[in-house]
N, C-alpha and C. Protein backbone atom coordinates (compact mmCIF):
# COMPACT_ATOMS: atom_id res chain seq x y z
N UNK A 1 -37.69 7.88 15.85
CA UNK A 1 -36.47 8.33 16.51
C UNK A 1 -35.85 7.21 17.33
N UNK A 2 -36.59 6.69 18.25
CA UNK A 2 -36.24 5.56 18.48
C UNK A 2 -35.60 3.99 18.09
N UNK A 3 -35.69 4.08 16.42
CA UNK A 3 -35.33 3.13 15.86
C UNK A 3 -33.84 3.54 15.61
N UNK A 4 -33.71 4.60 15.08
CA UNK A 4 -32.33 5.34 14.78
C UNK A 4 -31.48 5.35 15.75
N UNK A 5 -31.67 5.75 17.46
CA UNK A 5 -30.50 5.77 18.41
C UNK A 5 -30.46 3.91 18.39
N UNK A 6 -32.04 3.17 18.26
CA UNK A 6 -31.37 1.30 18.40
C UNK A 6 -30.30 0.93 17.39
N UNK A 7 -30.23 1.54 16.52
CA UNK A 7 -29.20 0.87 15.09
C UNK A 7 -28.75 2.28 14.73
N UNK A 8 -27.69 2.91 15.36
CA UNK A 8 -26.80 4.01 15.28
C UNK A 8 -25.58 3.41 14.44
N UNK A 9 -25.23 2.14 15.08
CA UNK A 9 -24.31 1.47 14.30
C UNK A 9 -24.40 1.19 13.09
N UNK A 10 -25.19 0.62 12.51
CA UNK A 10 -25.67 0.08 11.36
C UNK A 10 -26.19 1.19 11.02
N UNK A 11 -26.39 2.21 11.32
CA UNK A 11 -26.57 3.44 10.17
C UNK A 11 -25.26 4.13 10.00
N UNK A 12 -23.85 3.94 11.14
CA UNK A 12 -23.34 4.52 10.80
C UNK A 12 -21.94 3.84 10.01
N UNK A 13 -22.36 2.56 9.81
CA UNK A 13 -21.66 1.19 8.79
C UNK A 13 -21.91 2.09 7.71
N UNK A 14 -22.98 2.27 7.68
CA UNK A 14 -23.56 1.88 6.20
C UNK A 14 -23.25 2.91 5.50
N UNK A 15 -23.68 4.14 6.07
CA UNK A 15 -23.41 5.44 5.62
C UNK A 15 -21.74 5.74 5.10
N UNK A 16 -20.81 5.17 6.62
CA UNK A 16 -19.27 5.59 6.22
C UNK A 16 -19.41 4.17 5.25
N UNK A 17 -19.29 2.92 4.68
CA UNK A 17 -19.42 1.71 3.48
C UNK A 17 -19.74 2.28 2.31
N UNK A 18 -20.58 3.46 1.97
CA UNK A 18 -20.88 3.43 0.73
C UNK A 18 -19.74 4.18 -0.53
N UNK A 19 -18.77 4.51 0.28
CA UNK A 19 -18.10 5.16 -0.38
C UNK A 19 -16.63 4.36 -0.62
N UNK A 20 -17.04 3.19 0.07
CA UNK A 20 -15.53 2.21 -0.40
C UNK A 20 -15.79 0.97 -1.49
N UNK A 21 -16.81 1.10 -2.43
CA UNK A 21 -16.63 1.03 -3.67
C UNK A 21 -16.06 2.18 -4.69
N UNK A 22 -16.25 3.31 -4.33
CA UNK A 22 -15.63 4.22 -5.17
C UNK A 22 -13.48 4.06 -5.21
N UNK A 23 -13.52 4.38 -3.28
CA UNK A 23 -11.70 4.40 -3.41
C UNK A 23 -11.09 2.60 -3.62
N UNK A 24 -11.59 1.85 -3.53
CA UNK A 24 -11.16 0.40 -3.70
C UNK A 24 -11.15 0.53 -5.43
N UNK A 25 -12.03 0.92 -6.29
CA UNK A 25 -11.99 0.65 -7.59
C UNK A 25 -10.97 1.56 -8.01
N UNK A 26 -11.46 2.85 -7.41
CA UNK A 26 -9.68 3.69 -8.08
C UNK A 26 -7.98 2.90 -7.80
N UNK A 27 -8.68 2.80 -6.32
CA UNK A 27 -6.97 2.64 -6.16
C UNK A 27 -6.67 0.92 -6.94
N UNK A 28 -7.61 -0.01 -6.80
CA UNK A 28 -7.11 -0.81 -7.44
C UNK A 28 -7.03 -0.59 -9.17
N UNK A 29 -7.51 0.01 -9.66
CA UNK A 29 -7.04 0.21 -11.03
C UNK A 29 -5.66 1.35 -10.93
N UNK A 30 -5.22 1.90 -10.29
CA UNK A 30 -4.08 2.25 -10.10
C UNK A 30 -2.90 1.10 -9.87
N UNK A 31 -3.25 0.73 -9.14
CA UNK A 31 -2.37 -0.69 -8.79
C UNK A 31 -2.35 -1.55 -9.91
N UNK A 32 -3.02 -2.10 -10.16
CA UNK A 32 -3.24 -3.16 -11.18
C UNK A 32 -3.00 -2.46 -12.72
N UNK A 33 -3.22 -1.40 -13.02
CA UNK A 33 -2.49 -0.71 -14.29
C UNK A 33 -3.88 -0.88 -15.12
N UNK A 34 -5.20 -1.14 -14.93
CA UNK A 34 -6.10 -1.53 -15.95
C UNK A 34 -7.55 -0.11 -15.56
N UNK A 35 -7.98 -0.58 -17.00
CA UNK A 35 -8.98 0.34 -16.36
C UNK A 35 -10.50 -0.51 -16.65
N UNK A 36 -10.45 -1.86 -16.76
CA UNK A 36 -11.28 -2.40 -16.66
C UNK A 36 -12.06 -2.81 -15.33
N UNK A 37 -13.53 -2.59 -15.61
CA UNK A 37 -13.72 -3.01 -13.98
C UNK A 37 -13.84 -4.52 -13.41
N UNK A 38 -13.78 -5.51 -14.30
CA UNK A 38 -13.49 -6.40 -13.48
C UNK A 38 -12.45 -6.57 -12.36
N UNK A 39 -11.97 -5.78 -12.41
CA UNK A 39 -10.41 -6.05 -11.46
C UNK A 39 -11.39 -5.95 -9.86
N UNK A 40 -12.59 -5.11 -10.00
CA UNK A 40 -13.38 -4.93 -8.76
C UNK A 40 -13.83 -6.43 -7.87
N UNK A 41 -13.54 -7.36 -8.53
CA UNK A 41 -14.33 -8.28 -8.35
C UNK A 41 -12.92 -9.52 -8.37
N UNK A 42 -12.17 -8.94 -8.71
CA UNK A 42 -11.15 -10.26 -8.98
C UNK A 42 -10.62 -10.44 -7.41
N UNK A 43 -10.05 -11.82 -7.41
CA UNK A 43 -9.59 -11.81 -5.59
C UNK A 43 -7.95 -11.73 -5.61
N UNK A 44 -7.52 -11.00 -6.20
CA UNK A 44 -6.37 -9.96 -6.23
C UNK A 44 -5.97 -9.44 -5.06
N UNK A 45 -4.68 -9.56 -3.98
CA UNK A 45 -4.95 -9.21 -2.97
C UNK A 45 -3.35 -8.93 -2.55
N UNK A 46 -2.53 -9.39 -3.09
CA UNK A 46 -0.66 -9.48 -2.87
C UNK A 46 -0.34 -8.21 -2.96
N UNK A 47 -0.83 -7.66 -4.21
CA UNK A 47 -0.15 -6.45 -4.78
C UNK A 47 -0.80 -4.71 -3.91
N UNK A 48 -2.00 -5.30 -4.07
CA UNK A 48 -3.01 -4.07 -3.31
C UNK A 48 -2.58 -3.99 -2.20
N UNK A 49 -2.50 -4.98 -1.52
CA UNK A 49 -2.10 -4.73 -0.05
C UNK A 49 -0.39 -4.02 0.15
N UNK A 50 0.39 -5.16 -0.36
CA UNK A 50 1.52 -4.30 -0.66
C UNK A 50 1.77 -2.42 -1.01
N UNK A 51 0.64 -2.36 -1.97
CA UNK A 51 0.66 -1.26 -2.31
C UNK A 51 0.36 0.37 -1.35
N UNK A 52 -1.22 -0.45 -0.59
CA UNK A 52 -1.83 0.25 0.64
C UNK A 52 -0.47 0.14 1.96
N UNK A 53 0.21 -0.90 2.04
CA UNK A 53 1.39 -0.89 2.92
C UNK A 53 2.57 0.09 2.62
N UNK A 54 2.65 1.10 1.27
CA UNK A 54 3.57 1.24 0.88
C UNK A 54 4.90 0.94 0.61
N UNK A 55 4.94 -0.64 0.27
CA UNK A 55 5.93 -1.19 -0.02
C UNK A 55 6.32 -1.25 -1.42
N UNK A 56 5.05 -1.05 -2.01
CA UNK A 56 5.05 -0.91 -3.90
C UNK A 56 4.25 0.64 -4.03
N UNK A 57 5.50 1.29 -4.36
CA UNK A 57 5.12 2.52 -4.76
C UNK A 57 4.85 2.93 -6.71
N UNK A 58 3.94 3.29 -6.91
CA UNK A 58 3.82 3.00 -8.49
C UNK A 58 4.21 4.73 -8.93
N UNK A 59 4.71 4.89 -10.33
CA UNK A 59 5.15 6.19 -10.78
C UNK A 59 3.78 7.06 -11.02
N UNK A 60 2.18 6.99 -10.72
CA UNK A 60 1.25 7.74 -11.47
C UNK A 60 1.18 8.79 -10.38
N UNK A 61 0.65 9.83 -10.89
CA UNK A 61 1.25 11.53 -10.39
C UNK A 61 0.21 10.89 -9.07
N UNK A 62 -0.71 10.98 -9.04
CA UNK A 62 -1.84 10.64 -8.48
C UNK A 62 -2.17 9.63 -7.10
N UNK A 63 -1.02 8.77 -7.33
CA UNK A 63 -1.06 7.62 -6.54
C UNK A 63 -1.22 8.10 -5.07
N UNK A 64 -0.08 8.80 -4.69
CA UNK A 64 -0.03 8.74 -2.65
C UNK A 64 -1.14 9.36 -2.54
N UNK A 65 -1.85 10.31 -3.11
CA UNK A 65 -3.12 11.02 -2.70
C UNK A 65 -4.33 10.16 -2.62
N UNK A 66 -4.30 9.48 -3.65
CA UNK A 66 -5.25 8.17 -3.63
C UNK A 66 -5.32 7.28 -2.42
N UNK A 67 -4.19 6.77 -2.18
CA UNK A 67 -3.75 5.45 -1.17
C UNK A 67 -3.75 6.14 0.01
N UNK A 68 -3.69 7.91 0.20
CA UNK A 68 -3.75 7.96 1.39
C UNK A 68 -4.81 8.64 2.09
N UNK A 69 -5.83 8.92 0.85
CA UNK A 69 -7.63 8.58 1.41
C UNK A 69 -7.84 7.36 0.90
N UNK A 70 -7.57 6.41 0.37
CA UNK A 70 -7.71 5.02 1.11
C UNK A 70 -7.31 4.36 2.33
N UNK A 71 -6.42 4.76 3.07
CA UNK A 71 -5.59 4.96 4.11
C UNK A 71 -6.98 4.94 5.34
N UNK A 72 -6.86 6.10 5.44
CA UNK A 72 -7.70 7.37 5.96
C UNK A 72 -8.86 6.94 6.29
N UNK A 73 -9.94 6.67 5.25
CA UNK A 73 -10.85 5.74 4.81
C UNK A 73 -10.99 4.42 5.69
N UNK A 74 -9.91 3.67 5.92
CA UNK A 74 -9.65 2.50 6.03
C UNK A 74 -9.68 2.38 8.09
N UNK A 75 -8.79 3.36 8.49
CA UNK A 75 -8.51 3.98 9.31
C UNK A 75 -9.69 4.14 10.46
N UNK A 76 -10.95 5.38 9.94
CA UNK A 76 -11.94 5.59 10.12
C UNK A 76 -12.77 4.56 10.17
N UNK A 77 -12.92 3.25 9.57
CA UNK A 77 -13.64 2.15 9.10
C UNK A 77 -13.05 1.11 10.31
N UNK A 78 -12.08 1.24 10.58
CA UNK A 78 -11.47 0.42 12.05
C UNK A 78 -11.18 0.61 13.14
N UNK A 79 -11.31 1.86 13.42
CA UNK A 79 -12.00 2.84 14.69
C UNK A 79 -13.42 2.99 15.07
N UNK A 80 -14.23 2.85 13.86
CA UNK A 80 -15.36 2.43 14.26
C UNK A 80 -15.85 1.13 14.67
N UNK A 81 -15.60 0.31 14.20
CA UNK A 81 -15.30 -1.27 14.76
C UNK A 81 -15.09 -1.33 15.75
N UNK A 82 -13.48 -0.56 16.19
CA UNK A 82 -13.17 -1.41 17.36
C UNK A 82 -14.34 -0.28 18.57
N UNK A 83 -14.73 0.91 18.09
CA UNK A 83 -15.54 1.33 19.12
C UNK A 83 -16.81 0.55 19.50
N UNK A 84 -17.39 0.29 18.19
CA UNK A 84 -18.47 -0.50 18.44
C UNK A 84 -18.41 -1.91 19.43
N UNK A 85 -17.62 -2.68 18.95
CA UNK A 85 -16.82 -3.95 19.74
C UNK A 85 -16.52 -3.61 21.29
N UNK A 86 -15.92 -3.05 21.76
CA UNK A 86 -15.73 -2.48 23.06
C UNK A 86 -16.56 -1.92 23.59
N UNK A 87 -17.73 -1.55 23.01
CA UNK A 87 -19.06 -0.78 23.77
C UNK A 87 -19.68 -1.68 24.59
């Protein structure tokens, strides 16, 4: 029990992290138009961001729902940071 309240953080990285390989691969194959997974790995970064900024809105039915639990996601992931940081 004791080990768990020392690294609360790092359990709670890790736990909210595991699920931003799933929305990064969707939304970037949304963006990028492919459904190959290398795109996971490519350093592709103009368009995605643009895209997560909503400056490039794409026609798939699907998209704002996507980008905006990537959003969300993203959100949650930098609130925890800055809590941790300020502690």
């Amino acid at each position: 029990m004791q080990w768990i309240l020392e690294n609360i953080w790092l359990i709670l990285f890790f736990a909210w992290g595991m699920p931003l390989g799933v929305f990064r691969s969707k939304f970037r194959k949304m963006v990028y138009e492919t459904e190959d997974w290398t795109i996971n790995i490519k350093p592709y970064f103009v368009k995605e961001t643009k895209a997560l900024m909503g400056i490039v809105v794409l026609d798939v039915p699907e998209f704002k729902k996507t980008r905006n639990n990537y959003r969300f996601y993203l959100l949650v992931y930098l609130v925890l940071f800055l809590v941790y940081k300020l502690q």
